[in-house]
C-alpha atoms as a PDB file:
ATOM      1  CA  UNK A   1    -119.504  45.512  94.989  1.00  0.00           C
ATOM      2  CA  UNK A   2    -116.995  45.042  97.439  1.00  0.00           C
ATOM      3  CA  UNK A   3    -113.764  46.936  98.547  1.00  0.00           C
ATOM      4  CA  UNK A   4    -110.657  46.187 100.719  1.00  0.00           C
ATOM      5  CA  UNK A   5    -110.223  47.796 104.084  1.00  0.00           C
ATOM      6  CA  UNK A   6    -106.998  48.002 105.877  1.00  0.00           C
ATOM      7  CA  UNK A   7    -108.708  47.930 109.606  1.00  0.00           C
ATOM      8  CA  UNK A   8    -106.625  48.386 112.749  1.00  0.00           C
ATOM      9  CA  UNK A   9    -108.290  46.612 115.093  1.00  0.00           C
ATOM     10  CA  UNK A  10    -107.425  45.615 118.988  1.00  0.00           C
ATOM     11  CA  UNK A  11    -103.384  47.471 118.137  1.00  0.00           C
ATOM     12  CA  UNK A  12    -103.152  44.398 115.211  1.00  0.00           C
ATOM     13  CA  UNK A  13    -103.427  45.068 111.116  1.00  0.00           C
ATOM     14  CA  UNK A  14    -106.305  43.432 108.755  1.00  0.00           C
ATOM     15  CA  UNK A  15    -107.046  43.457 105.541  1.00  0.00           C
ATOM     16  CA  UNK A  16    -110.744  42.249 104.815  1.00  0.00           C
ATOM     17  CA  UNK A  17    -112.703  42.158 101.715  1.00  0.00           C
ATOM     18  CA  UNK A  18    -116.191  44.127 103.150  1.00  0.00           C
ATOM     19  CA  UNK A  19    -119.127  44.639 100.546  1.00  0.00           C
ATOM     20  CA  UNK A  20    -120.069  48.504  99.997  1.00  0.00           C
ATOM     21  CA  UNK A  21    -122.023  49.622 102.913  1.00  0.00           C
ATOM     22  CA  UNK A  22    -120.764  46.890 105.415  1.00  0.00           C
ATOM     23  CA  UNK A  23    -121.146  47.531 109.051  1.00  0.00           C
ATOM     24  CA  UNK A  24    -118.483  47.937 111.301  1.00  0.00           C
ATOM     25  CA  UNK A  25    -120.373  44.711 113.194  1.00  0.00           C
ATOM     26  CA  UNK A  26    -120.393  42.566 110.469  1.00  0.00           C
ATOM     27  CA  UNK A  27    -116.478  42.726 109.852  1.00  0.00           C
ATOM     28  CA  UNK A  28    -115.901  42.329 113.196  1.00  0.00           C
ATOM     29  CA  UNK A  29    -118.096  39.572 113.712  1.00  0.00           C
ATOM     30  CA  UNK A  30    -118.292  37.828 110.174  1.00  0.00           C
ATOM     31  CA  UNK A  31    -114.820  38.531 108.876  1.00  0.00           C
ATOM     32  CA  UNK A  32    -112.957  39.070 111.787  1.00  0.00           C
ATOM     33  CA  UNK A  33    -113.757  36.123 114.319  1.00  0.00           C
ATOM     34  CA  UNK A  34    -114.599  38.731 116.416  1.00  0.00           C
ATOM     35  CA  UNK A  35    -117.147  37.507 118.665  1.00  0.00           C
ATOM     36  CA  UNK A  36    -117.531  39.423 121.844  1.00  0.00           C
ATOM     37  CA  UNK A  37    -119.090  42.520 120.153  1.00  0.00           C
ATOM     38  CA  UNK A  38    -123.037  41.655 120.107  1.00  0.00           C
ATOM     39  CA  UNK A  39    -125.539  42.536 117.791  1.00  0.00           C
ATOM     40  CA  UNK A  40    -128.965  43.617 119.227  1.00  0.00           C
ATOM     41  CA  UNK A  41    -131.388  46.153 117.706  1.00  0.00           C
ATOM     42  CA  UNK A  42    -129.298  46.815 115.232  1.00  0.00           C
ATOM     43  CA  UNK A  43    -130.511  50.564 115.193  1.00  0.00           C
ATOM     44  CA  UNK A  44    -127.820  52.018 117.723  1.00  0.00           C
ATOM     45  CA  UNK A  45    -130.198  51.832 120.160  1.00  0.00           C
ATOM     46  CA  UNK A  46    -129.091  49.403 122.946  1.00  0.00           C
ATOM     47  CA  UNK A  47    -125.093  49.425 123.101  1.00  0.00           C
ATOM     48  CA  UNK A  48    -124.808  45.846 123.098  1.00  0.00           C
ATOM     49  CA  UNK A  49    -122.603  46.116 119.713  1.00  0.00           C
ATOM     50  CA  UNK A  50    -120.379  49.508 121.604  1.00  0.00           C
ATOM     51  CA  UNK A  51    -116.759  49.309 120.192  1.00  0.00           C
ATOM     52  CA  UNK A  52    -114.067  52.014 120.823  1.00  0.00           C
ATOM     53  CA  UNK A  53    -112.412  53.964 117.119  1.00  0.00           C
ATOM     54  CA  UNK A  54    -109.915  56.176 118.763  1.00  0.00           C
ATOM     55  CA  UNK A  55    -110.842  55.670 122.340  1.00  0.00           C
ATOM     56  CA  UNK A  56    -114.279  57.064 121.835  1.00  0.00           C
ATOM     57  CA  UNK A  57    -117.486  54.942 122.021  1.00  0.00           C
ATOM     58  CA  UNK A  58    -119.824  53.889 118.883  1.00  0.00           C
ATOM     59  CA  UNK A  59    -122.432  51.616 117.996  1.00  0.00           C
ATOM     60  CA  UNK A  60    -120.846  49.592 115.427  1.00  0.00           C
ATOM     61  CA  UNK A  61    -124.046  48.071 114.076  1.00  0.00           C
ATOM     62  CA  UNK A  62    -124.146  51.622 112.444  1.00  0.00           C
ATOM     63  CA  UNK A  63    -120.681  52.098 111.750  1.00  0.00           C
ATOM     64  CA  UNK A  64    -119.566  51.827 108.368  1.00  0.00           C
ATOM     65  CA  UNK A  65    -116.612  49.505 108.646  1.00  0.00           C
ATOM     66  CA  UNK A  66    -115.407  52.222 105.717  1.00  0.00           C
ATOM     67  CA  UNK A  67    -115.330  54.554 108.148  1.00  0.00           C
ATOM     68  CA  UNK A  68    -113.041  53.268 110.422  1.00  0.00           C
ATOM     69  CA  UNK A  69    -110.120  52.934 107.718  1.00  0.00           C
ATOM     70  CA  UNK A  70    -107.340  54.869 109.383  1.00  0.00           C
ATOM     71  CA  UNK A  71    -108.584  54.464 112.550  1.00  0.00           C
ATOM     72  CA  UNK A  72    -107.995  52.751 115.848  1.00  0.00           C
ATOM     73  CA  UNK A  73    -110.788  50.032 116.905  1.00  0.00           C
ATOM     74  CA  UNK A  74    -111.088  48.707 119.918  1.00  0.00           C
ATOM     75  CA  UNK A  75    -113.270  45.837 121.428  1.00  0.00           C
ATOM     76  CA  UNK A  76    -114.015  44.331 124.356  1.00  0.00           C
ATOM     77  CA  UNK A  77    -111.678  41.454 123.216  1.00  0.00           C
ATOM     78  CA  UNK A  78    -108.972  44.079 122.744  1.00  0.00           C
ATOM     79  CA  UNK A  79    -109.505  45.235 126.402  1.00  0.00           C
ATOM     80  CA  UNK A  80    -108.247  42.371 127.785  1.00  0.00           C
ATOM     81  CA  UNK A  81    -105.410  41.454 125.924  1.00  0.00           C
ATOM     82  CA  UNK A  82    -103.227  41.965 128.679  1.00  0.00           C
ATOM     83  CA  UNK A  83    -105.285  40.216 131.532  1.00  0.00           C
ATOM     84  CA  UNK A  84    -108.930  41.113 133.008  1.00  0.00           C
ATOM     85  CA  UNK A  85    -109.392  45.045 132.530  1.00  0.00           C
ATOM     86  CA  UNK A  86    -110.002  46.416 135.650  1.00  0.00           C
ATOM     87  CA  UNK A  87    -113.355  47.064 134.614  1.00  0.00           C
ATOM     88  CA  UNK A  88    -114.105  42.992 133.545  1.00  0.00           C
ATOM     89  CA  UNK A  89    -112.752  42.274 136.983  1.00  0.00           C
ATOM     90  CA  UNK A  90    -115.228  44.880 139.121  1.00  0.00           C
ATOM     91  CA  UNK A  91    -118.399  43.305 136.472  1.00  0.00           C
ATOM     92  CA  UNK A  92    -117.489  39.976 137.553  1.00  0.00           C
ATOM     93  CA  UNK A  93    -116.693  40.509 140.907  1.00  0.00           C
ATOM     94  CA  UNK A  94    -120.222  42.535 141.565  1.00  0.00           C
ATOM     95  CA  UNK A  95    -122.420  40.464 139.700  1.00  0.00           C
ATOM     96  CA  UNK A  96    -123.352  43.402 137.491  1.00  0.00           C
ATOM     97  CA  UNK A  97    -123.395  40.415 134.912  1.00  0.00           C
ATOM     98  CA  UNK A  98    -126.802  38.457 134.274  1.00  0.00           C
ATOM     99  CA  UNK A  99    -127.343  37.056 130.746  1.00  0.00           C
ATOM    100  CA  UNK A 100    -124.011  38.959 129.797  1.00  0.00           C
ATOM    101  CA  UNK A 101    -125.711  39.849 126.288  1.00  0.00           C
ATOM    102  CA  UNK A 102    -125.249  44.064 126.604  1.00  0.00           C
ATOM    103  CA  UNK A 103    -122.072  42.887 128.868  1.00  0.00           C
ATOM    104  CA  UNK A 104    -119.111  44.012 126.406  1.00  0.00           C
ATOM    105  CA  UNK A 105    -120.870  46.826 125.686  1.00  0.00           C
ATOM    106  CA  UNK A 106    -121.101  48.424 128.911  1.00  0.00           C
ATOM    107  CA  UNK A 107    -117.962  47.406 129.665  1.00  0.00           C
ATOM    108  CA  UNK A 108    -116.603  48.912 126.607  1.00  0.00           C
ATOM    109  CA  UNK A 109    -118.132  52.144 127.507  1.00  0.00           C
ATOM    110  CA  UNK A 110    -117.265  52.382 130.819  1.00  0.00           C
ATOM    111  CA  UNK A 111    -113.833  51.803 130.049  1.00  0.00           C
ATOM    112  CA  UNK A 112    -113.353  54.367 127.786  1.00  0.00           C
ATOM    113  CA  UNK A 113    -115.467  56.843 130.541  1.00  0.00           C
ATOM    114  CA  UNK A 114    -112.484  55.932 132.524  1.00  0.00           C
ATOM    115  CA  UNK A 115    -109.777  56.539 130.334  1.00  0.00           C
ATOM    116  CA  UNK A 116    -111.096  60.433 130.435  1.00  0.00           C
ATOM    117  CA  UNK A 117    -112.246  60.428 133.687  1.00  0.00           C
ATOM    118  CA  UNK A 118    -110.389  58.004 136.178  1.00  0.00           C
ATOM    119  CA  UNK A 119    -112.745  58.871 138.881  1.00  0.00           C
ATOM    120  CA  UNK A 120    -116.076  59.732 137.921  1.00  0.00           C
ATOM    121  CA  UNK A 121    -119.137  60.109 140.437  1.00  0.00           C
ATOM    122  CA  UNK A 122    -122.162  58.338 140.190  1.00  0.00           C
ATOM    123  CA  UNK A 123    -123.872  60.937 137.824  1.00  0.00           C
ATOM    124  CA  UNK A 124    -121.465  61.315 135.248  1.00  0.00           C
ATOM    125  CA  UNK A 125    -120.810  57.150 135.075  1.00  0.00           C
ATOM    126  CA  UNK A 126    -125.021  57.181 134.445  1.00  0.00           C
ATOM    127  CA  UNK A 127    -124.607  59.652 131.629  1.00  0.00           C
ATOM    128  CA  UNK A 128    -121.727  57.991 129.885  1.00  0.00           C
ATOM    129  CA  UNK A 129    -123.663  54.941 130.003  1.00  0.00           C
ATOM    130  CA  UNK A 130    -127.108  55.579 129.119  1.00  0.00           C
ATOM    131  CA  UNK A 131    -126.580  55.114 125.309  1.00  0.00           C
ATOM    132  CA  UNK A 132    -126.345  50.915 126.978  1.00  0.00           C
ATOM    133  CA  UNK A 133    -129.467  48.866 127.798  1.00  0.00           C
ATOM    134  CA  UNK A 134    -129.896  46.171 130.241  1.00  0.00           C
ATOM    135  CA  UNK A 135    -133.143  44.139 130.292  1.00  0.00           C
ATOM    136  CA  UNK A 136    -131.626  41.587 133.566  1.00  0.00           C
ATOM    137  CA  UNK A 137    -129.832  43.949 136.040  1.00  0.00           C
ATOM    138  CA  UNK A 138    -130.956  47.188 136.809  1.00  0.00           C
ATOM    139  CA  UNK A 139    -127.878  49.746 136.850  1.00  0.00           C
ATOM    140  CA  UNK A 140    -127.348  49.963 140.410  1.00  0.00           C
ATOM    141  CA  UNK A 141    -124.568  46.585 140.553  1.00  0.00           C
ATOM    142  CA  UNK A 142    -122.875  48.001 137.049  1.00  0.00           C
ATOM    143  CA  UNK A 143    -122.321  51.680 138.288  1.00  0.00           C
ATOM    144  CA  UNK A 144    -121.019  49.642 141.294  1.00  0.00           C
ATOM    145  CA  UNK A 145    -119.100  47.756 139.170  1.00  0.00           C
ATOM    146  CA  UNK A 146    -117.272  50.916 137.245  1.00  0.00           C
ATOM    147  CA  UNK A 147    -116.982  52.675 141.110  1.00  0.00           C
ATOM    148  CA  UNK A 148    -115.184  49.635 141.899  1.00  0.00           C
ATOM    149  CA  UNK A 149    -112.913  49.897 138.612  1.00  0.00           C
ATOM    150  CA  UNK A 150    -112.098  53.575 138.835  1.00  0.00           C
ATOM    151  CA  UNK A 151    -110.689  52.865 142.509  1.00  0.00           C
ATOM    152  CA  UNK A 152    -108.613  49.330 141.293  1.00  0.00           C
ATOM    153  CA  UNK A 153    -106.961  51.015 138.429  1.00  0.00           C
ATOM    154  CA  UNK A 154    -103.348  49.983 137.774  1.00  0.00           C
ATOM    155  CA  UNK A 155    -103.012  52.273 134.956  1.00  0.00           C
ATOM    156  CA  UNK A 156    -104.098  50.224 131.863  1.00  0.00           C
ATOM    157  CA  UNK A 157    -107.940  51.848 131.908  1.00  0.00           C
END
């Protein structure tokens, strides 16, 4: 059985056609052209798939895409809508990119760490992004990388 969903998604309006129990993911991806949001271990495990609904980080590969009617989504496409975020820019710029699979999820996450906290220390930047795995980089270039971004802000974090 399927259902329409009126979906805000990246500040524009959608209506899709998603089957009962659709993942937030799958619209995005599959319905949606969507393509930057990855799919991983589709357990909520790794981050790769980490979208914003009302600023706030989620795995969408468990996400009802039910859930989010009413809601304000966010991906990493929508970050940049306006130009490089600042946080794109510093992940380019310090090669905390490798394979770039978990890339728009980190990048996701850290920018909603900075929209709460424009200047977080080292600590607090590990703990809002340990829900995201990396398998090529280590951590140490992409907490350089959202350092970088919390001092280059121009005010659209």
């Amino acid at each position: 059985m399927s259902h329409p969903l009126r979906l805000t998604v990246n500040d524009g309006e959608y209506l899709v056609i998603a089957a009962a129990g659709a993942y937030l993911l799958d619209v995005l991806r599959d319905d949606l052209g969507l393509q930057g949001t990855k799919e991983a271990c589709a357990e909520g495990e790794c981050g790769s798939c980490t979208v914003l609904i009302d600023g706030e980080p989620v795995d969408s590969c468990i996400y009802f895409a039910a859930q989010a009617t009413g809601k304000r989504i966010t991906t990493v496409e929508g970050l940049g809508r306006n130009g490089a975020h600042p946080v794109q820019r510093a992940f380019a710029a310090l090669g905390a990119v490798q394979c770039g699979f978990c890339t728009p999820g980190f990048v996701v996450a850290a920018a909603a760490l900075l929209q709460r906290s424009p200047n977080p220390g080292v600590d607090e930047i590990r703990e809002a992004l340990a829900g995201n795995l990396c398998r090529c980089t280590g951590y140490n270039n992409i907490v350089a990388a959202v350092l970088a971004a919390a001092g280059s802000q121009d005010g659209d974090a």
